[in-house]
PDB file of N, CA and C in Angstrom:
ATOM      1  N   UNK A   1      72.610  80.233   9.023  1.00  0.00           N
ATOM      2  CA  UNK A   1      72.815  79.375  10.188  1.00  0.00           C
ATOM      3  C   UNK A   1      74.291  79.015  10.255  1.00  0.00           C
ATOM      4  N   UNK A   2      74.700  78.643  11.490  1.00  0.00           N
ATOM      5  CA  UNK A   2      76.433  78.838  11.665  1.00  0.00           C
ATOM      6  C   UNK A   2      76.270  76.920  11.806  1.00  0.00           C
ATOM      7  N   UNK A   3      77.121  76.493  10.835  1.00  0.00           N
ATOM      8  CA  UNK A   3      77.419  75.168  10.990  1.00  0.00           C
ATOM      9  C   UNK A   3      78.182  74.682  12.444  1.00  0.00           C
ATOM     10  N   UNK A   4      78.933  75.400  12.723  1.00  0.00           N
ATOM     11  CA  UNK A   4      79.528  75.130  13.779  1.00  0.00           C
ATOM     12  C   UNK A   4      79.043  75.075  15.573  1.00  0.00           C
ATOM     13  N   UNK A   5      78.115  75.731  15.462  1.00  0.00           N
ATOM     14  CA  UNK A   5      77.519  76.488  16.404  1.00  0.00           C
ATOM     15  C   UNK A   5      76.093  75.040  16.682  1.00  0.00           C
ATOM     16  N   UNK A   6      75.592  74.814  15.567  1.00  0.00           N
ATOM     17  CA  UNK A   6      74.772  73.289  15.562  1.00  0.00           C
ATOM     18  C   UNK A   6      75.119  72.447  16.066  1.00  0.00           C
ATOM     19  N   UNK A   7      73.675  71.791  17.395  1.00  0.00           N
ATOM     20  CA  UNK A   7      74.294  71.518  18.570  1.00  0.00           C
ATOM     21  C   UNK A   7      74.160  70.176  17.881  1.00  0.00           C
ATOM     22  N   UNK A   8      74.638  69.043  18.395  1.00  0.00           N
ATOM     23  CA  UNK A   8      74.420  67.212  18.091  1.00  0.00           C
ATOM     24  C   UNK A   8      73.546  66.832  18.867  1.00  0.00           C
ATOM     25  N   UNK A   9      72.271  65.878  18.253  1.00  0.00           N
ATOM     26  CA  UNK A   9      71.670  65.672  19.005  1.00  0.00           C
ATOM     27  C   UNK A   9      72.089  63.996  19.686  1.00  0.00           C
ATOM     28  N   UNK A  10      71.714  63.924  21.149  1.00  0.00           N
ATOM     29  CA  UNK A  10      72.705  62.957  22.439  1.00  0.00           C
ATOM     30  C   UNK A  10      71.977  61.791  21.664  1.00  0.00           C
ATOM     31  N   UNK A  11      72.679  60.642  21.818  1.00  0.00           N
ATOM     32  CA  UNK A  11      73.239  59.497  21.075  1.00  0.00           C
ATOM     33  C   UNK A  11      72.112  58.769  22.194  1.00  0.00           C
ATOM     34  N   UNK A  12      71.070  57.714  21.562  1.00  0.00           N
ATOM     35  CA  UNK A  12      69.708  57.404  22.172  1.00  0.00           C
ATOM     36  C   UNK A  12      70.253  56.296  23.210  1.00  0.00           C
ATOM     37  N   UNK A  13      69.496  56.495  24.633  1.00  0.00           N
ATOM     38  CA  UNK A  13      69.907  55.686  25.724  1.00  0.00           C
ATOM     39  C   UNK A  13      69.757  54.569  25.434  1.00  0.00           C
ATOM     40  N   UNK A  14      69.853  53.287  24.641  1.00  0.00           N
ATOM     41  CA  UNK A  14      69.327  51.897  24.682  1.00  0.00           C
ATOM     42  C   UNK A  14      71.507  51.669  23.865  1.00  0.00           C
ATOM     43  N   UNK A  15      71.969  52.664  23.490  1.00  0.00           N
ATOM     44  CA  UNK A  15      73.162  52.453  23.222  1.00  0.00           C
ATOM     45  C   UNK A  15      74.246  52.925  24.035  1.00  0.00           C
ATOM     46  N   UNK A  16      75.129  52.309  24.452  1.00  0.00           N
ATOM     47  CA  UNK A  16      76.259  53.081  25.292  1.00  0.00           C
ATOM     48  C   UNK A  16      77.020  53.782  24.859  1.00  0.00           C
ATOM     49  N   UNK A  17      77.393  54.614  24.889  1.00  0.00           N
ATOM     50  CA  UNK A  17      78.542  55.453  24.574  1.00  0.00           C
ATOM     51  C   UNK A  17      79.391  54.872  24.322  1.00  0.00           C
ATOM     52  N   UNK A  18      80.162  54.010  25.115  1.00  0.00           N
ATOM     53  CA  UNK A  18      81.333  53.337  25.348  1.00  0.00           C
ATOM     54  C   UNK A  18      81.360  52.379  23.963  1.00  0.00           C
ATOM     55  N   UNK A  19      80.398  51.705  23.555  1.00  0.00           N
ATOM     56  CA  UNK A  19      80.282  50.043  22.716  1.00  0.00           C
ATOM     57  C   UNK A  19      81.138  50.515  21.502  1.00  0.00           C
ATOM     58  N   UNK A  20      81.267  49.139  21.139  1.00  0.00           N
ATOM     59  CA  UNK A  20      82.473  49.658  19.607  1.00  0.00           C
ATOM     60  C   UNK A  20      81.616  49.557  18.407  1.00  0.00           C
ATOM     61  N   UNK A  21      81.979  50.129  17.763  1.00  0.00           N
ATOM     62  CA  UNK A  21      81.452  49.488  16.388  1.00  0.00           C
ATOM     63  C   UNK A  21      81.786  48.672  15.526  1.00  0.00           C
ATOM     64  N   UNK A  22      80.239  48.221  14.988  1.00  0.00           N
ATOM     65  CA  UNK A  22      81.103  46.475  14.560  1.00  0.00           C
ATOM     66  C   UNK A  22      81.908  47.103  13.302  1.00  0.00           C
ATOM     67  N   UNK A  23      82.995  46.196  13.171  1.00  0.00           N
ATOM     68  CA  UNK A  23      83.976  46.552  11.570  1.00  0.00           C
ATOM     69  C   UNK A  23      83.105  46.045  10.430  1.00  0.00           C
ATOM     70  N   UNK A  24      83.138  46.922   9.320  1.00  0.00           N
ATOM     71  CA  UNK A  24      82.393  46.446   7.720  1.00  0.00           C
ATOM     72  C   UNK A  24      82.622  45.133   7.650  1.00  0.00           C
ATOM     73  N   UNK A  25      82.015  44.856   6.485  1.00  0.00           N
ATOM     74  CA  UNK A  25      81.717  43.813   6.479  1.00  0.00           C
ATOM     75  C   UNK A  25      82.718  43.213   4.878  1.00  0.00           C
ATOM     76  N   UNK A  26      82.962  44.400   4.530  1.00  0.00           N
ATOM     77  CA  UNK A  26      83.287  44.658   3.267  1.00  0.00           C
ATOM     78  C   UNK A  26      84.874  46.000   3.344  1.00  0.00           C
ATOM     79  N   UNK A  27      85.360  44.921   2.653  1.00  0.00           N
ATOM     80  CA  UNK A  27      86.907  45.891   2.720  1.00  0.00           C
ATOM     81  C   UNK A  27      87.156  47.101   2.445  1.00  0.00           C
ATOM     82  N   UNK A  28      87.780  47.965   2.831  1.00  0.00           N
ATOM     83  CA  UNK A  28      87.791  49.623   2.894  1.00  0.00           C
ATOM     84  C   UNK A  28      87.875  49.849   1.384  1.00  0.00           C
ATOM     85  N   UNK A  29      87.113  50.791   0.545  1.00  0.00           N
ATOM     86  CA  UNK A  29      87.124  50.795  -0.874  1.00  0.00           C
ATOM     87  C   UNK A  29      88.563  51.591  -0.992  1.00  0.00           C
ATOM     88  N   UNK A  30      89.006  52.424   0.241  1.00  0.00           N
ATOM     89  CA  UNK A  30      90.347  53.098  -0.305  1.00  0.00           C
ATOM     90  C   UNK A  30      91.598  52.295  -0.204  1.00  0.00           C
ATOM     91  N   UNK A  31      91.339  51.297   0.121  1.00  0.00           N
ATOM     92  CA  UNK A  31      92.837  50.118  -0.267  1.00  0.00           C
ATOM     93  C   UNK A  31      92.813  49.228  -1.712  1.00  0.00           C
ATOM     94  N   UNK A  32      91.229  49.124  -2.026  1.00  0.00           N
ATOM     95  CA  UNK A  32      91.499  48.639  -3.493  1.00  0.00           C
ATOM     96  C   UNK A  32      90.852  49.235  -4.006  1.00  0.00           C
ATOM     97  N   UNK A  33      91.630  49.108  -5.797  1.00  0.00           N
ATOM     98  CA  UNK A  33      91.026  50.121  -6.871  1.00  0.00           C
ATOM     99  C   UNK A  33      89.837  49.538  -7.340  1.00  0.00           C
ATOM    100  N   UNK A  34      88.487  50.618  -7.762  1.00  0.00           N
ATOM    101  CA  UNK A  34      87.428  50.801  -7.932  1.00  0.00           C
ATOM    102  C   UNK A  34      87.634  49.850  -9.343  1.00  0.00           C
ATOM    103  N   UNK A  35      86.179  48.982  -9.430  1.00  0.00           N
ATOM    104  CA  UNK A  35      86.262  48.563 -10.550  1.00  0.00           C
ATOM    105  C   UNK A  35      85.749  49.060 -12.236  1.00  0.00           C
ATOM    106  N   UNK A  36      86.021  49.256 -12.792  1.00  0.00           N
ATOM    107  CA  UNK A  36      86.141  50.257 -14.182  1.00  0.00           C
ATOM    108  C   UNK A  36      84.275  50.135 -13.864  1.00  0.00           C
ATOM    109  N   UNK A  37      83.933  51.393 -14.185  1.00  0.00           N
ATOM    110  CA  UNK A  37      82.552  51.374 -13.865  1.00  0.00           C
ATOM    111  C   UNK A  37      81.806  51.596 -15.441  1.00  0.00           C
ATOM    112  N   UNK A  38      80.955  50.841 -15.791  1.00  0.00           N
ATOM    113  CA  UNK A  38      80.303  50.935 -17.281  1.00  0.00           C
ATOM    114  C   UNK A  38      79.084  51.932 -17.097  1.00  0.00           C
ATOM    115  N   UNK A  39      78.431  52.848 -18.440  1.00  0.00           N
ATOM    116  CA  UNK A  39      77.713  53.466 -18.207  1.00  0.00           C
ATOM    117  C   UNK A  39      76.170  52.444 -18.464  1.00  0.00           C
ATOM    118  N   UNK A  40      75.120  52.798 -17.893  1.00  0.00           N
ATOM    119  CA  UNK A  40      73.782  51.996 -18.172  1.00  0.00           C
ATOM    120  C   UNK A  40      73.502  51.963 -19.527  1.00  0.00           C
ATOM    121  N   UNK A  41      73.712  52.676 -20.362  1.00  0.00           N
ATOM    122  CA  UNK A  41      73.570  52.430 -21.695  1.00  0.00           C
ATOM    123  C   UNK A  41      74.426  51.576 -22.373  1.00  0.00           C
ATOM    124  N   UNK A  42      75.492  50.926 -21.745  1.00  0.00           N
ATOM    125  CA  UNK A  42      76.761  50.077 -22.664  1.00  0.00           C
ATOM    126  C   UNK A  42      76.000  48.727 -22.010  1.00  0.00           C
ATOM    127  N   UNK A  43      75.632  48.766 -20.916  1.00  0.00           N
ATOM    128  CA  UNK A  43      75.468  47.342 -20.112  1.00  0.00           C
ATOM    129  C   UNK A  43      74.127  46.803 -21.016  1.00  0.00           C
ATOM    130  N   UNK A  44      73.954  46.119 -21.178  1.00  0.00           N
ATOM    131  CA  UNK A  44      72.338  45.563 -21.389  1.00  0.00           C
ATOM    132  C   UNK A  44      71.883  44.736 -20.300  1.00  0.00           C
ATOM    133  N   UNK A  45      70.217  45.703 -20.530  1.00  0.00           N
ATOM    134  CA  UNK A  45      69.718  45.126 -19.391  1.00  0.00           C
ATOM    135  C   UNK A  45      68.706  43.552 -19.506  1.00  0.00           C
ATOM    136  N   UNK A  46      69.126  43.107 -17.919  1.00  0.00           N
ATOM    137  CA  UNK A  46      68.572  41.462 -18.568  1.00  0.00           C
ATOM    138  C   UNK A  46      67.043  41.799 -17.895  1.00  0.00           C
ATOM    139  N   UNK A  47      66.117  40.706 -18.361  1.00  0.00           N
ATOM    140  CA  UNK A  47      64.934  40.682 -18.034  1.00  0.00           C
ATOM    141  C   UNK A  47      64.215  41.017 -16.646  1.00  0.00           C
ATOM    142  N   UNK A  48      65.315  40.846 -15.822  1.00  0.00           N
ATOM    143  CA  UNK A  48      65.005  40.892 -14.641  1.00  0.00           C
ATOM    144  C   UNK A  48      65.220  42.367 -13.969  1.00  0.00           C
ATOM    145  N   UNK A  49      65.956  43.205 -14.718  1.00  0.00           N
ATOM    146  CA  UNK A  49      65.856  44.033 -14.469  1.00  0.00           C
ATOM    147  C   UNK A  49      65.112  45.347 -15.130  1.00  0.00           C
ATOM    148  N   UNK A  50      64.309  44.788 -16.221  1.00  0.00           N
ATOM    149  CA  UNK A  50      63.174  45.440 -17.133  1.00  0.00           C
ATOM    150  C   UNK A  50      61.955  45.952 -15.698  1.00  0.00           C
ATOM    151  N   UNK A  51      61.321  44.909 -15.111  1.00  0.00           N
ATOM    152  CA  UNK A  51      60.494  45.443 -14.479  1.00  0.00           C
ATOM    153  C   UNK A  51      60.788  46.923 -13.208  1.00  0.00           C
ATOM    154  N   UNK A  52      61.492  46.180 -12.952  1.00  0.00           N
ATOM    155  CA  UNK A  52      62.307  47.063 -11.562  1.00  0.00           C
ATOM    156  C   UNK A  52      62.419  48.198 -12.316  1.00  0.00           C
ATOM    157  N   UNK A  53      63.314  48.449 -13.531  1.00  0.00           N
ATOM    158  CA  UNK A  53      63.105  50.016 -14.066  1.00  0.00           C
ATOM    159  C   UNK A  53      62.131  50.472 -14.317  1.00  0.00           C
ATOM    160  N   UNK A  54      61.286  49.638 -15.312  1.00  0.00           N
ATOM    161  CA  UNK A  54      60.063  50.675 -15.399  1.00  0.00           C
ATOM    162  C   UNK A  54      59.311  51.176 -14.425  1.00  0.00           C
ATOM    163  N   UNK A  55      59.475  50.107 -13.667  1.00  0.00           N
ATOM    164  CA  UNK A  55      58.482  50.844 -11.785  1.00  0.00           C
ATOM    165  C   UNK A  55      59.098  51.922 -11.944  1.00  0.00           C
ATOM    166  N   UNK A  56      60.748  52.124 -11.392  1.00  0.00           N
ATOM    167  CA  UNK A  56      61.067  53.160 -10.659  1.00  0.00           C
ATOM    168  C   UNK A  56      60.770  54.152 -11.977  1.00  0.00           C
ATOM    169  N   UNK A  57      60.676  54.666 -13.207  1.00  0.00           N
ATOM    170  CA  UNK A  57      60.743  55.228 -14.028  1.00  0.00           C
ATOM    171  C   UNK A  57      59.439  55.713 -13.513  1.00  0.00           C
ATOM    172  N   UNK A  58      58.424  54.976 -13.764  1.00  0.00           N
ATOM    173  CA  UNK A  58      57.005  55.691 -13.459  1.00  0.00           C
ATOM    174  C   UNK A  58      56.609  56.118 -12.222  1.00  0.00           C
ATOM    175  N   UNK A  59      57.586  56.084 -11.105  1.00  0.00           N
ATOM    176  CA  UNK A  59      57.413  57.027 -10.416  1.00  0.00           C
ATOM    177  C   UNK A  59      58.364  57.856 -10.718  1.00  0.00           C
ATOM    178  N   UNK A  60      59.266  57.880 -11.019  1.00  0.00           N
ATOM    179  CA  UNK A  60      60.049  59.311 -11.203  1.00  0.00           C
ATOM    180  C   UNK A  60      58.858  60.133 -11.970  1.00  0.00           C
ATOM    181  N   UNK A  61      58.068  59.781 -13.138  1.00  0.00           N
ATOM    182  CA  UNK A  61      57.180  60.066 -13.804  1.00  0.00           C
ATOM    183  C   UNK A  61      56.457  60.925 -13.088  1.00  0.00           C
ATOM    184  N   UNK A  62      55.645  60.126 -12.238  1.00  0.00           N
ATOM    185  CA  UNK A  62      54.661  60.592 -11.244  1.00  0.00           C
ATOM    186  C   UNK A  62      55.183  61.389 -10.663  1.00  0.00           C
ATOM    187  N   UNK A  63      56.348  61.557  -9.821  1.00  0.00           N
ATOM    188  CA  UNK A  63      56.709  62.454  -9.050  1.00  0.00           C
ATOM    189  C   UNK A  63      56.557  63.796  -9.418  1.00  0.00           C
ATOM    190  N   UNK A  64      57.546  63.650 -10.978  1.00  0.00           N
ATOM    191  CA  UNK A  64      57.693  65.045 -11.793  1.00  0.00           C
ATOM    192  C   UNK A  64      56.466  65.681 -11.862  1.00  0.00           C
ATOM    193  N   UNK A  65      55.374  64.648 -12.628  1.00  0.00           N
ATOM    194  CA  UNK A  65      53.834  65.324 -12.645  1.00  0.00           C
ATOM    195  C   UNK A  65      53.457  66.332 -11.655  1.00  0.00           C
ATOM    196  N   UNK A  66      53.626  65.538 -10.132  1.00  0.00           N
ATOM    197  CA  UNK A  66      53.286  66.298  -8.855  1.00  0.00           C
ATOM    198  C   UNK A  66      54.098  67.231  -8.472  1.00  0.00           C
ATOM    199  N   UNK A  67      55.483  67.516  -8.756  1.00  0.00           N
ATOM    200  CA  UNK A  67      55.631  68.635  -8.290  1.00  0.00           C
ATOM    201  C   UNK A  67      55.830  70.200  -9.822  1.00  0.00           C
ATOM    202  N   UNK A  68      55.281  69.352 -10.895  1.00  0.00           N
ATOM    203  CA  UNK A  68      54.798  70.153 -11.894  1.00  0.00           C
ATOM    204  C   UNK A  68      53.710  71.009 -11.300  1.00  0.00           C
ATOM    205  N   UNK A  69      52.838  70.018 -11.266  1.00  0.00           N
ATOM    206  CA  UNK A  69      51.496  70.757 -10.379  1.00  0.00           C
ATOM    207  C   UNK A  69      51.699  71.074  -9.070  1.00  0.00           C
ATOM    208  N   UNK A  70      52.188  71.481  -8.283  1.00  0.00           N
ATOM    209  CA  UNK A  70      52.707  71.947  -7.378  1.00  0.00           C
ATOM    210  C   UNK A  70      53.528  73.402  -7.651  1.00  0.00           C
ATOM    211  N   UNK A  71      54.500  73.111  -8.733  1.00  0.00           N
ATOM    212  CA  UNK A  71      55.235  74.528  -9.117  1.00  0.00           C
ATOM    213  C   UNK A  71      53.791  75.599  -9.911  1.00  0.00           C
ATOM    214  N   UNK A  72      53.364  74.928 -10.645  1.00  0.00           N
ATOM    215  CA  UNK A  72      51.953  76.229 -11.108  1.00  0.00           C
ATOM    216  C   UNK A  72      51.297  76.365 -10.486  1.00  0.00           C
ATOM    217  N   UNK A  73      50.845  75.384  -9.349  1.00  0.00           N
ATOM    218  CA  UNK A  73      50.334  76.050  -7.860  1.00  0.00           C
ATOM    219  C   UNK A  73      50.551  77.143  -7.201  1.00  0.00           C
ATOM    220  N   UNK A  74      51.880  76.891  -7.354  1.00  0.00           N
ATOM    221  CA  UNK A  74      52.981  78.128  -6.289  1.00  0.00           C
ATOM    222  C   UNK A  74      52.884  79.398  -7.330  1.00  0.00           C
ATOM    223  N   UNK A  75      52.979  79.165  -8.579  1.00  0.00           N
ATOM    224  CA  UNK A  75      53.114  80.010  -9.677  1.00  0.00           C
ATOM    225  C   UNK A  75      51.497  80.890  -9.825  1.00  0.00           C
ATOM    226  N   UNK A  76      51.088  80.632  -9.910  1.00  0.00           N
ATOM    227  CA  UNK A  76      49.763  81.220  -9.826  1.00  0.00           C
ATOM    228  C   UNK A  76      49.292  81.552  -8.459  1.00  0.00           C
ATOM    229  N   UNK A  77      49.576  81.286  -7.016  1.00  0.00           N
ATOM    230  CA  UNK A  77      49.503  82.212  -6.056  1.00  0.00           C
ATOM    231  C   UNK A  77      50.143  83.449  -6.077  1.00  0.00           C
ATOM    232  N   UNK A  78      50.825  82.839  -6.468  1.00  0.00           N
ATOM    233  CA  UNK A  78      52.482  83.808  -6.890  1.00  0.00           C
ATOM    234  C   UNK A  78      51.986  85.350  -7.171  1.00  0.00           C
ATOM    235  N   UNK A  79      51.042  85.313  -8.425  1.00  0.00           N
ATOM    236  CA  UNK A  79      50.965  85.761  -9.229  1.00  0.00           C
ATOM    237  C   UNK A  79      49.866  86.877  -8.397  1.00  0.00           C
ATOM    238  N   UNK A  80      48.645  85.988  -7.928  1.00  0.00           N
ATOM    239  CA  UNK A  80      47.601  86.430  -6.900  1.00  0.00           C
ATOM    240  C   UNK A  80      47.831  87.450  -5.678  1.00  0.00           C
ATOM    241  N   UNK A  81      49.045  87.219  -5.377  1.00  0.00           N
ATOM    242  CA  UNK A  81      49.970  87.565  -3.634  1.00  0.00           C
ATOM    243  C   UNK A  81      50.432  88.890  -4.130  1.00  0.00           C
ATOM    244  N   UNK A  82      51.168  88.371  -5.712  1.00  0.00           N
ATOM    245  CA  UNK A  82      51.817  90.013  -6.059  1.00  0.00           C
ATOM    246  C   UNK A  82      50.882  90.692  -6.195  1.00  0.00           C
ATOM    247  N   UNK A  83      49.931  90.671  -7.306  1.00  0.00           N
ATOM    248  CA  UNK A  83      48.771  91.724  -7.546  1.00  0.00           C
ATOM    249  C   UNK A  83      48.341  92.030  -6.450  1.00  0.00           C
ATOM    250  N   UNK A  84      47.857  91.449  -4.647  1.00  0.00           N
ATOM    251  CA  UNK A  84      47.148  91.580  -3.959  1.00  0.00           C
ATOM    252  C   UNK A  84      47.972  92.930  -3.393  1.00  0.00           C
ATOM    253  N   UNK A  85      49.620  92.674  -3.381  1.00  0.00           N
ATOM    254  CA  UNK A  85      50.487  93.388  -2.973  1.00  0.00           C
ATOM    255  C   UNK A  85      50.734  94.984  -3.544  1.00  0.00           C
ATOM    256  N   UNK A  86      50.596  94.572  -5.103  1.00  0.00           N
ATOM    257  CA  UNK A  86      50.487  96.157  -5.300  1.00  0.00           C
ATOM    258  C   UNK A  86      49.512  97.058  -5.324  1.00  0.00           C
ATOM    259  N   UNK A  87      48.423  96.288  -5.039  1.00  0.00           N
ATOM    260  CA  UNK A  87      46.913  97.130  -4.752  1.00  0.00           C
ATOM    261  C   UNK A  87      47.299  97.580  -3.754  1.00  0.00           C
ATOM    262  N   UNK A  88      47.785  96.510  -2.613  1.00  0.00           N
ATOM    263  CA  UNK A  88      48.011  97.097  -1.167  1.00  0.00           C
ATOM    264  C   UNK A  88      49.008  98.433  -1.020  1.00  0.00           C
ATOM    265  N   UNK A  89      49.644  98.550  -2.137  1.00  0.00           N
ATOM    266  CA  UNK A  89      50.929  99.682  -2.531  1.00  0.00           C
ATOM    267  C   UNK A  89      50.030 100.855  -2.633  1.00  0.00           C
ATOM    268  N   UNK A  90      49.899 100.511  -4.221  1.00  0.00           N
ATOM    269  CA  UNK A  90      48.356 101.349  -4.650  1.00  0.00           C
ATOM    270  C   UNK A  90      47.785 102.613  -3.360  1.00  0.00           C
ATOM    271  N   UNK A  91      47.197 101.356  -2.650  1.00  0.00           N
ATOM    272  CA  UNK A  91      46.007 101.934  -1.711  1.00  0.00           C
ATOM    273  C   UNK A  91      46.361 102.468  -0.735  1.00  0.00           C
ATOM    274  N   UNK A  92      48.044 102.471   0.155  1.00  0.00           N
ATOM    275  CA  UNK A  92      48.341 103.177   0.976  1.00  0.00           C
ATOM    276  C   UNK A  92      48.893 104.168   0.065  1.00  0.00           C
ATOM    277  N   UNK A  93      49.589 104.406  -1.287  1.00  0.00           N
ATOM    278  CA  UNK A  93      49.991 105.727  -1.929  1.00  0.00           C
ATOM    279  C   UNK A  93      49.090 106.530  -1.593  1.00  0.00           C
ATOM    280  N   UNK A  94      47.478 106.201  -2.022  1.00  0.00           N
ATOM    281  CA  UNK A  94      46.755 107.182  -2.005  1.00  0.00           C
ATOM    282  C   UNK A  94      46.212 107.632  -0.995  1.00  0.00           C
ATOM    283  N   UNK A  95      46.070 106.798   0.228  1.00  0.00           N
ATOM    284  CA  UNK A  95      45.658 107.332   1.448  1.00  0.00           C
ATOM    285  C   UNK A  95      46.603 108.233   1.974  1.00  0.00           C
ATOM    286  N   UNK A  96      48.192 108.078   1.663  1.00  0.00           N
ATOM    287  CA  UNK A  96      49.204 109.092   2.140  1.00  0.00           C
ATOM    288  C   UNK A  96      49.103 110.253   1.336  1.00  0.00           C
ATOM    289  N   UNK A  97      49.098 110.268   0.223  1.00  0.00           N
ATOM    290  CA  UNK A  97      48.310 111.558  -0.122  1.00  0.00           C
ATOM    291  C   UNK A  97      47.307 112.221  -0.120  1.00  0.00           C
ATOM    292  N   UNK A  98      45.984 111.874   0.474  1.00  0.00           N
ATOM    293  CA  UNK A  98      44.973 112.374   1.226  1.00  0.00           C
ATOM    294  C   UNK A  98      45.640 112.687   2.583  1.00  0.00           C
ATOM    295  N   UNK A  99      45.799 111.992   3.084  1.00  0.00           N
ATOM    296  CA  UNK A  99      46.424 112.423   4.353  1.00  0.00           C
ATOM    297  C   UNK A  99      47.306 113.718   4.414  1.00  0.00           C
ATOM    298  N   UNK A 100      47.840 113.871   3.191  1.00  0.00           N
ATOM    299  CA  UNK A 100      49.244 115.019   3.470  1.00  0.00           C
ATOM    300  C   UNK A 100      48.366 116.227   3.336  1.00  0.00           C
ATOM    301  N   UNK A 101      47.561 116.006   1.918  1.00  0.00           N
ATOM    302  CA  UNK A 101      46.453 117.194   1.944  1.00  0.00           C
ATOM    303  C   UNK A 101      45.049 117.418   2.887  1.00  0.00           C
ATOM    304  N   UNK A 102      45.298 116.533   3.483  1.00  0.00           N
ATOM    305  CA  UNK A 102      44.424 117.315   4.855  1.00  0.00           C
ATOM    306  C   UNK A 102      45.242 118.012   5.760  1.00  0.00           C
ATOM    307  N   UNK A 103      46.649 117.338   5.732  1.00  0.00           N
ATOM    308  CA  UNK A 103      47.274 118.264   6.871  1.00  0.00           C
ATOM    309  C   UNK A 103      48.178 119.425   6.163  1.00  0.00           C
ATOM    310  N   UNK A 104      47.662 119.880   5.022  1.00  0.00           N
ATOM    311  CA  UNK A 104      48.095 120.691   4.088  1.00  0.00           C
ATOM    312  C   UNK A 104      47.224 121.781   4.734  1.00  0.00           C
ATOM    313  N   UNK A 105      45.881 121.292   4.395  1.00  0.00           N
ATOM    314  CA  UNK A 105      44.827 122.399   4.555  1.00  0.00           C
ATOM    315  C   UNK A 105      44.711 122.691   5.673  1.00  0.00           C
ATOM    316  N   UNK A 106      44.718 121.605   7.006  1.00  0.00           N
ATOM    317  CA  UNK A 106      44.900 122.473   8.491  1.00  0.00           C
ATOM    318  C   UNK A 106      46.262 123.110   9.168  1.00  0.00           C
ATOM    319  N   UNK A 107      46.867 123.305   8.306  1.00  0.00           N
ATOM    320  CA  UNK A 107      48.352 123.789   8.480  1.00  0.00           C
ATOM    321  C   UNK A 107      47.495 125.451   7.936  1.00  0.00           C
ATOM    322  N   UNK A 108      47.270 125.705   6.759  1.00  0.00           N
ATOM    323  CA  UNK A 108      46.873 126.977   5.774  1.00  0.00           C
ATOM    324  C   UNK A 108      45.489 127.528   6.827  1.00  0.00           C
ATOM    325  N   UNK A 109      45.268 126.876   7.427  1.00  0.00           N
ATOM    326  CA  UNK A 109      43.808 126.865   8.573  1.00  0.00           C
ATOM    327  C   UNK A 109      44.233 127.906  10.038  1.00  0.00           C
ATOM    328  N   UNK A 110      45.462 127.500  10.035  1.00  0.00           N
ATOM    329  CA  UNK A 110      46.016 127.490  11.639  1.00  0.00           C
ATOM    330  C   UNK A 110      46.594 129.092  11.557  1.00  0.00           C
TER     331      UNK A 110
END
């Protein structure tokens, strides 16, 4: 697909074209320097933020599960589609070679 060529889709009628946008709210991060950023393992976490992780953890959990089972889903059609495919190989090889030797023998006929 050509990035460029991707049309924009028109900006929804309840907004004008014209209106400004409101300014942040919060100062441009490229005029001041970023503050030294710590990794999650140096910080300790306070109580309040124990629950909130483990939620999101157990769905990351869950998620993984589902698209585990989802990938051996795909993996085992997979598997079904190919075999179905080379029978289908298989089975026209041999009909094209019946075929050639019939028109072998009405060629030797003629």
């Amino acid at each position: 697909m050509n990035i460029s060529s991707t049309a924009v889709p028109p900006l929804p009628s309840s907004i004008p074209p014209s209106s400004p946008v409101p300014a942040p709210s919060t100062p441009c991060l490229s005029r001041q320097p970023s503050p030294p950023m710590s990794s999650p393992m140096s910080a300790p976490l306070s109580s309040d933020d124990m629950p909130s992780t483990s939620v999101a953890m157990g769905e990351v959990v869950k998620l993984a599960k589902e698209q585990t089972a989802l990938l051996k889903t795909v993996a085992e059609d997979g598997k079904v589609l190919t075999t179905e495919v080379v029978n289908a190989i298989k089975e026209q090889s041999s009909d094209s070679k019946e075929f050639i030797n019939l028109m072998k023998s009405i060629l030797e006929k003629m």
